[in-house]
Protein backbone atom coordinates (compact mmCIF):
# COMPACT_ATOMS: atom_id res chain seq x y z
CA UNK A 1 -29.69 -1.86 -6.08
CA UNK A 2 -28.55 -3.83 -8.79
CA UNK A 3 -25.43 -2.13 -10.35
CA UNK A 4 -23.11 -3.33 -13.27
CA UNK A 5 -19.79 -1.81 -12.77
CA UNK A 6 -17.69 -1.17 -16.12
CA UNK A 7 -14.25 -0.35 -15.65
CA UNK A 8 -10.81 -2.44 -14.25
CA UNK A 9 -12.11 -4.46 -11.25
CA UNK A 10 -9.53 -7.22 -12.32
CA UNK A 11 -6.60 -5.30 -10.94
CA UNK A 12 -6.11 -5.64 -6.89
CA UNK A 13 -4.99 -1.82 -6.79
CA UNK A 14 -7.42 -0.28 -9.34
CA UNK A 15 -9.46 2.39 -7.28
CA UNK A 16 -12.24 0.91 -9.24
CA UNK A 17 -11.75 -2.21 -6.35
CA UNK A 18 -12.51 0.05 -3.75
CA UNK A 19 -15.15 1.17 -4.55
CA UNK A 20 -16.90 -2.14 -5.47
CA UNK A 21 -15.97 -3.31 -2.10
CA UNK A 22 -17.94 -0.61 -0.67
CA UNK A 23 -20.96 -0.83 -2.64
CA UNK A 24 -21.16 -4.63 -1.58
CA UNK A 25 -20.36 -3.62 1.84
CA UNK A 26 -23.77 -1.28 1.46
CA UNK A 27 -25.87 -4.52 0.23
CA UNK A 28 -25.46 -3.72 -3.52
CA UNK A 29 -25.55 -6.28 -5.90
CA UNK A 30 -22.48 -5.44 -8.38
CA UNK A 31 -21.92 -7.52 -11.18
CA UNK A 32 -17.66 -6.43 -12.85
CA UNK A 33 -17.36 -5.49 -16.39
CA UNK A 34 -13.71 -5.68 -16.88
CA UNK A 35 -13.77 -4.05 -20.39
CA UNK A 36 -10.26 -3.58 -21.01
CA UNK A 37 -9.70 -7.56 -19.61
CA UNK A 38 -12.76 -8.79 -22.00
CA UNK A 39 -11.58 -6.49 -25.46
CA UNK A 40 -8.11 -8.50 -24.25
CA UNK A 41 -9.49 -11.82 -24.71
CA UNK A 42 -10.72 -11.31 -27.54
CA UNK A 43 -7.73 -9.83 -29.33
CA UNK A 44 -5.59 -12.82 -29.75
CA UNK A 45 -3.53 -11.44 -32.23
CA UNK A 46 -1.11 -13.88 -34.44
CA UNK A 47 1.49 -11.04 -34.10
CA UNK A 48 2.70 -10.06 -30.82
CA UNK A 49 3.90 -6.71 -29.98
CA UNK A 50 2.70 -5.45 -33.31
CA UNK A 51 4.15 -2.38 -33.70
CA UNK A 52 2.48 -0.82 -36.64
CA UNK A 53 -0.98 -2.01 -35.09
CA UNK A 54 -0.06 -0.24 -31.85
CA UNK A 55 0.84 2.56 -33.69
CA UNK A 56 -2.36 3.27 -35.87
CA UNK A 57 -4.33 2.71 -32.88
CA UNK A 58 -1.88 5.08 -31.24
CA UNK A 59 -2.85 7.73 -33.79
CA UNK A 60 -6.92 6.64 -33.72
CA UNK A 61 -6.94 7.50 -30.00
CA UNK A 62 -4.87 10.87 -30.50
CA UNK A 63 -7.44 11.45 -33.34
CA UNK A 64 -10.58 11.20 -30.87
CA UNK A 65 -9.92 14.06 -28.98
CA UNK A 66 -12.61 16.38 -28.98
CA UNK A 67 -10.64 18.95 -30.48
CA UNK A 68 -10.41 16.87 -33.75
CA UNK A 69 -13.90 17.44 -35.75
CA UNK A 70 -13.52 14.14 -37.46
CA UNK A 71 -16.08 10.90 -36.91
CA UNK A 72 -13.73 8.62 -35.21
CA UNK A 73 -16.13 5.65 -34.43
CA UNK A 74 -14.11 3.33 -35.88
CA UNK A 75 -11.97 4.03 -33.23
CA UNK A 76 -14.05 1.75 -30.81
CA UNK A 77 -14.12 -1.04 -33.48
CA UNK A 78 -10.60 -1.57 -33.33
CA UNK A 79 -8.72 -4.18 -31.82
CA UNK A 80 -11.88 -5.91 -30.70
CA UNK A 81 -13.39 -3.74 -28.84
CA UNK A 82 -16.53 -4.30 -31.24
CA UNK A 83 -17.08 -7.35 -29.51
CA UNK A 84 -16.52 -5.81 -26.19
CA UNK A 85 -19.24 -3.33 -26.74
CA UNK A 86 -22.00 -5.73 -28.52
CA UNK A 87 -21.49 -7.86 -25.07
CA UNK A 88 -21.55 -4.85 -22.57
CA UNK A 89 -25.21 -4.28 -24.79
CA UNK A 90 -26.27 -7.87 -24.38
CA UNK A 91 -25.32 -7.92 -20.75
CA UNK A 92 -27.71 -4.66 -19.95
CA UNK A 93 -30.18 -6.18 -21.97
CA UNK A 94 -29.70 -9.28 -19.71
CA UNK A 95 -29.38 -7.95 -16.73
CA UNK A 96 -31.60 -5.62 -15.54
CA UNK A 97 -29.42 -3.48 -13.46
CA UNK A 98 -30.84 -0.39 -11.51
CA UNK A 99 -27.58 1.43 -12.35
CA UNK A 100 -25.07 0.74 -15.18
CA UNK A 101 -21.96 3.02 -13.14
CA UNK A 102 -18.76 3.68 -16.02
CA UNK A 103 -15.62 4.28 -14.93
CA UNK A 104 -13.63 6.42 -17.26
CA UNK A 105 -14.51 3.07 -20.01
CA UNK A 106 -12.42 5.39 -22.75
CA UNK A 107 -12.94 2.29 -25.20
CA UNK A 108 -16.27 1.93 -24.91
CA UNK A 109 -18.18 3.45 -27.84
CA UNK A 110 -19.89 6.71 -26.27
CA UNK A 111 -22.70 6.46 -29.10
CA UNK A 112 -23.94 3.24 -27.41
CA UNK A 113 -24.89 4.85 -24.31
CA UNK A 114 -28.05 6.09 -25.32
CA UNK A 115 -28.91 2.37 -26.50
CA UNK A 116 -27.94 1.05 -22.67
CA UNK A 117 -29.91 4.58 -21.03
CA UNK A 118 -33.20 2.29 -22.91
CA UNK A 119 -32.65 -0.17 -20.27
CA UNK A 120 -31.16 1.14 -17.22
CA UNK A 121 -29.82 4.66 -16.56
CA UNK A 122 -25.88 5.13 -16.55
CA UNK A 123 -23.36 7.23 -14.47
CA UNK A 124 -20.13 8.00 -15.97
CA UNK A 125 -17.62 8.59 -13.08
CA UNK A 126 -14.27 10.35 -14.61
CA UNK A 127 -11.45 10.62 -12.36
CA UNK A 128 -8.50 12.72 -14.60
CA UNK A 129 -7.61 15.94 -15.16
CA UNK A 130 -8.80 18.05 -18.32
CA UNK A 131 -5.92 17.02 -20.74
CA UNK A 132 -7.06 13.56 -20.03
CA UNK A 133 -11.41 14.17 -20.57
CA UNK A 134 -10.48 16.39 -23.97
CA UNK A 135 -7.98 13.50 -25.51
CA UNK A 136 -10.76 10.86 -25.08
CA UNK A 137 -13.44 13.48 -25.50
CA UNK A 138 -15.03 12.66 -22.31
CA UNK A 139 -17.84 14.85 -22.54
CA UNK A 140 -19.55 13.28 -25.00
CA UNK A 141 -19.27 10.30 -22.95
CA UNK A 142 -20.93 12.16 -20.32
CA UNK A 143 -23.51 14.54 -22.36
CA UNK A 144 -24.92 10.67 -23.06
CA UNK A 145 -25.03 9.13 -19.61
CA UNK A 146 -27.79 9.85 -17.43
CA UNK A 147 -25.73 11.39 -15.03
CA UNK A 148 -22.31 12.87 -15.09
CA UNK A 149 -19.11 13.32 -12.72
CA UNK A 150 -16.20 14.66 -12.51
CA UNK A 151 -13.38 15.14 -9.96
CA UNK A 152 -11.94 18.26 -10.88
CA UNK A 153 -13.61 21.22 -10.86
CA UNK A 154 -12.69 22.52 -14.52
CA UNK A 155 -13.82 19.02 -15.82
CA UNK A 156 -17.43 19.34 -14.14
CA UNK A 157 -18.27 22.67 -16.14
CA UNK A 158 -16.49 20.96 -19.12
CA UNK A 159 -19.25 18.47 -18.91
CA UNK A 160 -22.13 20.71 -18.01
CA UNK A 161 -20.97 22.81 -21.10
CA UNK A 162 -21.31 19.48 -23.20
CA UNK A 163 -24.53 19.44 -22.02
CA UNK A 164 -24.37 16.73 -19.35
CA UNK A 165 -26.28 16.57 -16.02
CA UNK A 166 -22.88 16.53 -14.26
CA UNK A 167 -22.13 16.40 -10.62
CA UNK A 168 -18.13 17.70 -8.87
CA UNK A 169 -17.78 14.97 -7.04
CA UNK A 170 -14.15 13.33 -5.43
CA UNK A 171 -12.58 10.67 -5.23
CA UNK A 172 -12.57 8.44 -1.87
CA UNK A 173 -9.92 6.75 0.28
CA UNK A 174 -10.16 3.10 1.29
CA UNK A 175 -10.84 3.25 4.67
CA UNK A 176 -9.54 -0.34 5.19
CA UNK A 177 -5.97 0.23 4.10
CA UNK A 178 -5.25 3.94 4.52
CA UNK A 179 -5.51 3.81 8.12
CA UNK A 180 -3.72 5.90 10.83
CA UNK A 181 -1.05 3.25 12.85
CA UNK A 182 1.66 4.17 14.98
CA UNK A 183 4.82 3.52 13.36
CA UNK A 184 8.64 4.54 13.27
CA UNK A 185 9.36 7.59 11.37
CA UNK A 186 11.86 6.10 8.92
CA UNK A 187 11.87 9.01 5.79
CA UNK A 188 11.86 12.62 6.44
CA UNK A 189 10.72 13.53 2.90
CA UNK A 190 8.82 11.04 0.42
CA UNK A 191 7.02 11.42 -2.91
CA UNK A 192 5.46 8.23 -4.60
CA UNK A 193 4.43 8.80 -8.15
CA UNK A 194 6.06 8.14 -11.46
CA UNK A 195 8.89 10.57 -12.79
CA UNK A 196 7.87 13.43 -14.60
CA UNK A 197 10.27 16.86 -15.82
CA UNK A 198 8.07 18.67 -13.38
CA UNK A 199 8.36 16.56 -10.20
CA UNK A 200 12.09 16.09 -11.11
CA UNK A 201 12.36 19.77 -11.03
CA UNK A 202 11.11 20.08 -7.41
CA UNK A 203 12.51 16.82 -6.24
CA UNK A 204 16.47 18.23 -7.45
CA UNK A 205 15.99 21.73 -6.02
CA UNK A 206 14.43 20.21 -2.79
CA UNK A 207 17.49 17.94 -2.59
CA UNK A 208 19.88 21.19 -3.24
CA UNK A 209 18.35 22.61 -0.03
CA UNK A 210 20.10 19.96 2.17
CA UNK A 211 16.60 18.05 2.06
CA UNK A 212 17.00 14.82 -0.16
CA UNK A 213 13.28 13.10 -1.14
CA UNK A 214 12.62 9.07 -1.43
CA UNK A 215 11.05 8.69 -4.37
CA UNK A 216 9.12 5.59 -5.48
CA UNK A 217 7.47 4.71 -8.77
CA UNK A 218 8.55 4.67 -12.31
CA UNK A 219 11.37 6.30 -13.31
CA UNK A 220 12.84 7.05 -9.29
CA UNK A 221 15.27 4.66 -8.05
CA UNK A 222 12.61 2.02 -6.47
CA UNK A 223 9.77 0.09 -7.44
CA UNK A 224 6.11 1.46 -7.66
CA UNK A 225 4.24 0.45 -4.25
CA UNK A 226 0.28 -0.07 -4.22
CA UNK A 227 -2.35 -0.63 -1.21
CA UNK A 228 -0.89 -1.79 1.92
CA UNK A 229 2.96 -1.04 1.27
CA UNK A 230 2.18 2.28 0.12
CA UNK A 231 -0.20 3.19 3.22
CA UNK A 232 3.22 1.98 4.69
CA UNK A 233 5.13 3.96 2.93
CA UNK A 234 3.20 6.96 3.62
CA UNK A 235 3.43 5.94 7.55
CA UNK A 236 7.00 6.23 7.96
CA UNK A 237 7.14 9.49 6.38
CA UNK A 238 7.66 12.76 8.44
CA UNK A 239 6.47 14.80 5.06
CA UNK A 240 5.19 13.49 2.08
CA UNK A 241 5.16 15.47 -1.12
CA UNK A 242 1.91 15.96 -3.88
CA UNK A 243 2.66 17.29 -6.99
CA UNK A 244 -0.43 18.53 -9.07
CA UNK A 245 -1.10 17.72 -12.51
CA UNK A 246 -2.39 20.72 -15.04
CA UNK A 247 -6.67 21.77 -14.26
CA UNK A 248 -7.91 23.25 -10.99
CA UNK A 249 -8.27 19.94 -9.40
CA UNK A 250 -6.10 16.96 -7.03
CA UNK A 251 -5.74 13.33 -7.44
CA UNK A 252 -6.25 10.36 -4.94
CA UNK A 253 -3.26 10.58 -3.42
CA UNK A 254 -3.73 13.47 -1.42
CA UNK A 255 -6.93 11.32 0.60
CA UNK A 256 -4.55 8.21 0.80
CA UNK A 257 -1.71 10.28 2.35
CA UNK A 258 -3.65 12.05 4.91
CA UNK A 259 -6.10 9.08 5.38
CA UNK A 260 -2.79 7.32 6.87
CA UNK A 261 -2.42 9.92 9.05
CA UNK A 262 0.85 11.64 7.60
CA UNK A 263 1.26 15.18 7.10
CA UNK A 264 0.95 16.24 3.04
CA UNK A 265 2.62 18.73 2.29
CA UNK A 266 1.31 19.71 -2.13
CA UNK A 267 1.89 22.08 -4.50
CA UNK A 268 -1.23 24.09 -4.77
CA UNK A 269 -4.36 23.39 -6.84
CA UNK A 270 -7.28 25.69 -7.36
CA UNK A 271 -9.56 23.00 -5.80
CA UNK A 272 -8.01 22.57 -2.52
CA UNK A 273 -9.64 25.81 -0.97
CA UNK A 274 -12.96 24.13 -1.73
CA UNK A 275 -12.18 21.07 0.80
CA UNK A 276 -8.94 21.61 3.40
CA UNK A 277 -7.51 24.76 4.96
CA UNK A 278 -3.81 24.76 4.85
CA UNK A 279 -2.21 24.94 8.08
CA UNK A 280 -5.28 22.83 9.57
CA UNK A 281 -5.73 19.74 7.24
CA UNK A 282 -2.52 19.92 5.13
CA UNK A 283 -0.52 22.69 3.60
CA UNK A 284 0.68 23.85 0.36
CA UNK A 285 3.14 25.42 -1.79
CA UNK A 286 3.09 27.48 -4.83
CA UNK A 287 6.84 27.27 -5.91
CA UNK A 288 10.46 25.60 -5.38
CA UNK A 289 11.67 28.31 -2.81
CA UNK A 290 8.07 28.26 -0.40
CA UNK A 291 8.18 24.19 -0.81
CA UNK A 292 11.85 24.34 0.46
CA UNK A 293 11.02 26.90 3.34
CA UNK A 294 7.44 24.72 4.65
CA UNK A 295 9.84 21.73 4.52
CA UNK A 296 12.41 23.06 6.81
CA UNK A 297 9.42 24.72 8.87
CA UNK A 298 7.81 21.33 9.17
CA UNK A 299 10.62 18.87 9.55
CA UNK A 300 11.96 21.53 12.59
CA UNK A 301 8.29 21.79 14.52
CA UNK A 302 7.29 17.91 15.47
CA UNK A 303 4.01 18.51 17.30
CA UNK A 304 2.80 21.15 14.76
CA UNK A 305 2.98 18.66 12.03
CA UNK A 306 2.17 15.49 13.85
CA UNK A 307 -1.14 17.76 14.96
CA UNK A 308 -2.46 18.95 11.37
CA UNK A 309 -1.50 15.33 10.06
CA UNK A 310 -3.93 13.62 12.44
CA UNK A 311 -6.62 16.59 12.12
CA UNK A 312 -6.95 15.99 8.08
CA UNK A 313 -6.92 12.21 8.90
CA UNK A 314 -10.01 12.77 11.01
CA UNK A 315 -11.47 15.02 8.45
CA UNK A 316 -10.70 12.82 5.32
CA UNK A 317 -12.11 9.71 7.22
CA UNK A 318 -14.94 11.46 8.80
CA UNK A 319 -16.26 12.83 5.12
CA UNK A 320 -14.22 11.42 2.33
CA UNK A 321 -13.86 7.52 2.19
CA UNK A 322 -15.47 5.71 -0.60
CA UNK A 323 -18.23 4.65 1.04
CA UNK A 324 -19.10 8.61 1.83
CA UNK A 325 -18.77 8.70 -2.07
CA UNK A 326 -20.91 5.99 -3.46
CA UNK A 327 -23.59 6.70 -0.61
CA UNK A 328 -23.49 10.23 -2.17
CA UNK A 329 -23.97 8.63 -5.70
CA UNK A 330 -26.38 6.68 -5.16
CA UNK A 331 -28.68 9.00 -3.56
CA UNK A 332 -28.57 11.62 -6.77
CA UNK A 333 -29.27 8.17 -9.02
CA UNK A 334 -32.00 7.05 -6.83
CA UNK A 335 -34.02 10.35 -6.64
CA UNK A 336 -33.75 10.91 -10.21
């Protein structure tokens, strides 16, 4: 197939990367539309770091959401992104593709899908939870693609109630970095993610239980890590923590952790019972006092953990890499 890709395939850690890499690795043509790098090149403003620019588009985006009932299309014709759009039209035109595959794309204007399903038929792929698909309104992105998918649960009936033909479907891990390796146990509790109230909350009351966490990201003591230092990371950890955001449903993370081969240890999401069983693939907990009692339980019983950490490793890589997830994409495309 010939597929153009819209979404951030400019940036070495985007998940978008991955999963280009595996569609070439299946013998797809893929042609990048970085639309957030190409509505950038265009908007050279004079002014840099205007704030009152920043802020009105601040406001247009918070507008959008599809609990507003207001016309925002302007919105899209902001800050360039008219010229992003008329070429992302000019390029299907050009191009012929067999599949025009949208990545979240929350600046592209959803009312120019239609115009692109008149020359190749789209699937809009949306990775966040529900807060994130109502404040962009993503189902009306995906009531106008040709197919529809979601990651979390809630999000796929969202969709189907927008009137979308809309598929639950996961993310991936990359099967190239999140390997299993033997190496030193350095950490005995880790979380990597930025700082939130929420994951401060656990982290503290974890720590008052004699059971300090390494935290890295924004906001934690050190740096964000990406790729290959965080499937390090995630190596030299005897536990490492998941904290869900609000919906039913679980982000990335939780396949690069176990894809590594290191025991996850989450706060529970609705979704989970639909893919692992605790105490076999991972295991979860549903408040401060449970997390604090599976750490100790965990930390204390070596082989236990070091057996359900390599038994969700299999499982993840035996049915939830990328390539299982653009294979299964592709296949629902091509039979429509």
């Amino acid at each position: 197939m010939k597929i153009l890709f819209v979404g951030v395939l400019d940036v070495d850690w985007s998940t978008n990367c991955s999963m280009k890499r595996v569609l070439e690795d299946l013998r797809h043509t893929v042609v990048d539309f970085n639309y957030r790098a190409i509505t950038d090149r265009y908007n050279c403003s004079s002014v840099p770091n205007n704030l009152p620019e920043k802020w009105i588009d601040k406001l247009a985006s918070l507008l959008r959401s599809d609990r507003v009932p207001l016309n925002l299309s302007w919105y899209y014709y902001r800050s360039k992104r008219e010229e992003m759009n008329d070429l992302l039209l000019e390029e299907v035109k050009r191009g012929r593709f067999d599949l025009v595959l949208l990545s979240k794309t929350d600046t592209v204007n959803y009312h120019l899908l239609p115009e692109i399903n008149k020359y190749s038929p789209t699937w809009y792929f949306f990775m966040d939870p529900m807060e994130q698909a109502r404040r962009i309104n993503a189902g009306a992105y995906a009531a106008r693609a040709t197919r529809a998918s979601a990651t979390f649960s809630d999000v796929t009936e969202y969709f189907k109630n927008a009137g979308a033909r809309a598929y639950w479907i996961t993310q991936g891990v990359d099967a190239d970095v999140f390997t299993r390796k033997d190496t030193s146990k350095v950490y005995d509790v880790v979380f990597v993610g930025a700082k939130t109230a929420k994951r401060s909350r656990y982290v503290d009351a974890l720590g008052k239980t004699g059971n300090p966490v390494v935290c890295f990201g924004d906001g934690w003591g050190n740096a964000p890590v990406y790729r290959e230092k965080l499937a390090d990371v995630y190596r030299k950890s005897r536990i490492v923590l998941n904290f869900c955001r609000p919906g039913t449903g679980f982000s990335i993370r939780v396949f690069q952790v176990m894809g590594t081969g290191s025991f996850l240890l989450s706060e529970y999401c609705r979704d989970f019972e639909n893919f692992f069983r605790a105490g076999r693939h991972m295991d979860w907990f549903k408040d401060k006092d449970e997390l604090a009692e599976k750490t100790r339980h965990y930390l204390e019983n070596e082989s236990e953990r070091r057996k359900i950490a390599l038994q969700g490793s299999v499982y993840v890589h035996n049915n939830y890499t990328w390539k299982n997830i653009m294979e299964k994409i592709l296949n629902i495309a091509a039979a429509s």
